[in-house]
Protein backbone atom coordinates (compact mmCIF):
# COMPACT_ATOMS: atom_id res chain seq x y z
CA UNK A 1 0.00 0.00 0.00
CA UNK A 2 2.85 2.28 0.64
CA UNK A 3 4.42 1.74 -2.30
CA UNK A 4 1.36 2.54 -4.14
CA UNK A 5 1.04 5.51 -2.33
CA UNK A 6 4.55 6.93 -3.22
CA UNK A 7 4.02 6.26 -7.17
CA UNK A 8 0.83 8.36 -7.14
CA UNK A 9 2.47 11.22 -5.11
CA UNK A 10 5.79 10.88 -8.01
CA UNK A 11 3.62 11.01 -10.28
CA UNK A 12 1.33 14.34 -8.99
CA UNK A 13 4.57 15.75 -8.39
CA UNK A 14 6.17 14.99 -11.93
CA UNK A 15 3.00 16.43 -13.47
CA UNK A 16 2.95 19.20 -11.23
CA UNK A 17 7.02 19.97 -11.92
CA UNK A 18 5.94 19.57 -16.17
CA UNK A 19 2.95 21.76 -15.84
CA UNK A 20 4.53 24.89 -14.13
CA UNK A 21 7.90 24.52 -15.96
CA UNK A 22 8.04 26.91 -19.09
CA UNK A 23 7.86 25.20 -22.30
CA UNK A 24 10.68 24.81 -24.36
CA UNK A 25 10.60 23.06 -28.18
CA UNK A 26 12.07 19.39 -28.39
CA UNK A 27 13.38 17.85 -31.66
CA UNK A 28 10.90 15.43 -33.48
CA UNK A 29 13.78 12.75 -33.50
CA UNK A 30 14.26 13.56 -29.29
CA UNK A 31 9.59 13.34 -28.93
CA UNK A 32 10.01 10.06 -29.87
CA UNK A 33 12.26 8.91 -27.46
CA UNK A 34 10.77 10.71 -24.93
CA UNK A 35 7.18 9.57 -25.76
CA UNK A 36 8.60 5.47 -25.48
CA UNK A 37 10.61 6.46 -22.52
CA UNK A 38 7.34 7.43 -20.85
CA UNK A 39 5.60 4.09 -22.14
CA UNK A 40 7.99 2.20 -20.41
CA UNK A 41 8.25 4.14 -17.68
CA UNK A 42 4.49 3.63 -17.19
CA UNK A 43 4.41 0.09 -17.40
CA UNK A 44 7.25 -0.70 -14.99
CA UNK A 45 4.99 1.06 -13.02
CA UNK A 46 2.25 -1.13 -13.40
CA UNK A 47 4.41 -4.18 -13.12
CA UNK A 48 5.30 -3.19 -9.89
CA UNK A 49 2.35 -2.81 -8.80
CA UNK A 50 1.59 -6.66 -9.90
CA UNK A 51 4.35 -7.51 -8.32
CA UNK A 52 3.82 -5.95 -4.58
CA UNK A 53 0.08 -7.58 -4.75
CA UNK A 54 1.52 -10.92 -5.46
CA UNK A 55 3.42 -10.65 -2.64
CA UNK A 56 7.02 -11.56 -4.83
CA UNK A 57 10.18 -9.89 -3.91
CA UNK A 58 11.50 -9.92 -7.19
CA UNK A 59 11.20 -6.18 -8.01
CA UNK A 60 14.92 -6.17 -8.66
CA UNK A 61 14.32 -8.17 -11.79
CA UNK A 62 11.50 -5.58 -12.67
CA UNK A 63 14.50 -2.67 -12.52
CA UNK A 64 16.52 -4.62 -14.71
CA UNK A 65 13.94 -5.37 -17.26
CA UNK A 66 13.09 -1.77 -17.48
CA UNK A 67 16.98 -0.81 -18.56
CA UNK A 68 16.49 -3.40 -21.45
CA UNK A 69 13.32 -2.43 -22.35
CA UNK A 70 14.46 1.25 -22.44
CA UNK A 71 17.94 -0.08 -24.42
CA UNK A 72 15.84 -2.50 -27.12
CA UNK A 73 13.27 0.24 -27.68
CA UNK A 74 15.74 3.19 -28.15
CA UNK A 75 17.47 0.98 -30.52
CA UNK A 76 14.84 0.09 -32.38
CA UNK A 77 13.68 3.48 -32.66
CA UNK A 78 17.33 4.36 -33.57
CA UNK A 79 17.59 1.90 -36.52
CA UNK A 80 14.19 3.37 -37.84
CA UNK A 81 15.89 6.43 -37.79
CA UNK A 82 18.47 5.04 -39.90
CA UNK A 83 16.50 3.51 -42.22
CA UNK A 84 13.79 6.44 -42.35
CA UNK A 85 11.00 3.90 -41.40
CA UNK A 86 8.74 4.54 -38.67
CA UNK A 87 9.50 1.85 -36.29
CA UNK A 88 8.77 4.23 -33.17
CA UNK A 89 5.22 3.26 -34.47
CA UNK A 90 5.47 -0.54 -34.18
CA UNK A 91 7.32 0.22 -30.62
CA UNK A 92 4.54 2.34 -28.93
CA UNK A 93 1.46 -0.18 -30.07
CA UNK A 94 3.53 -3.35 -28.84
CA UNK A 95 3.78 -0.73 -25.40
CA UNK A 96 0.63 0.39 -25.10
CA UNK A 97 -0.67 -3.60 -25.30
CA UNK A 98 1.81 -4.67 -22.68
CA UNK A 99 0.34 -1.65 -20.57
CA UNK A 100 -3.21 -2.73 -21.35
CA UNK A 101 -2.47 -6.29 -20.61
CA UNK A 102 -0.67 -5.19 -17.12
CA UNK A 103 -3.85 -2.70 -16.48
CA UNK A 104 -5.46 -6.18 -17.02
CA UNK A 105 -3.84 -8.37 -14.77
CA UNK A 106 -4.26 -5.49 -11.70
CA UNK A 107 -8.17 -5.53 -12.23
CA UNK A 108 -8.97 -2.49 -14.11
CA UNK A 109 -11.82 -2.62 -16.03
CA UNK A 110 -13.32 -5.67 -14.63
């Protein structure tokens, strides 16, 4: 419960900090990133979550799988780049599934 508590007040606090800082312009090539970054962000979130209700102390293996998640997707993204196909596309559906899924396996929506 505490832990639950101290990802809502992060993330109050993080929209708070984006809301009253002045806007600045980003790159298109740096939105995507950032707009991935924040997928996975999200869902590590979520998989925490999962992970304190079913009582497992593995959250260790949740921080590492969110470093490789960030490191496949940026690369990914990267090679699209490279190639000048849109595979930041591809990346944020398979995301936004694996966030629905987790959203899924916590109850929401039931």
């Amino acid at each position: 419960m505490r832990s639950s508590l101290l990802v809502i007040l992060s993330l109050v606090i993080g929209g708070l900090i984006g809301y009253l800082l002045p806007s600045f312009n980003l790159s298109y090539i740096y939105v995507k990133y950032i707009e991935v970054g924040l997928l996975i962000i999200f869902n590590t979130i979520l998989e925490i979550i999962h992970v304190s209700l079913k009582g497992s102390s593995v959250k260790s293996l949740v921080i590492v799988q969110f470093f490789l998640n960030l490191l496949i997707s940026f690369f990914l993204i990267y090679i699209g780049d490279r190639l000048e196909i849109e595979l930041y596309l591809a990346v944020t559906v398979a995301w936004v599934i694996k966030i629905i899924t987790n959203l899924n396996f916590l109850g929401v929506g039931k």
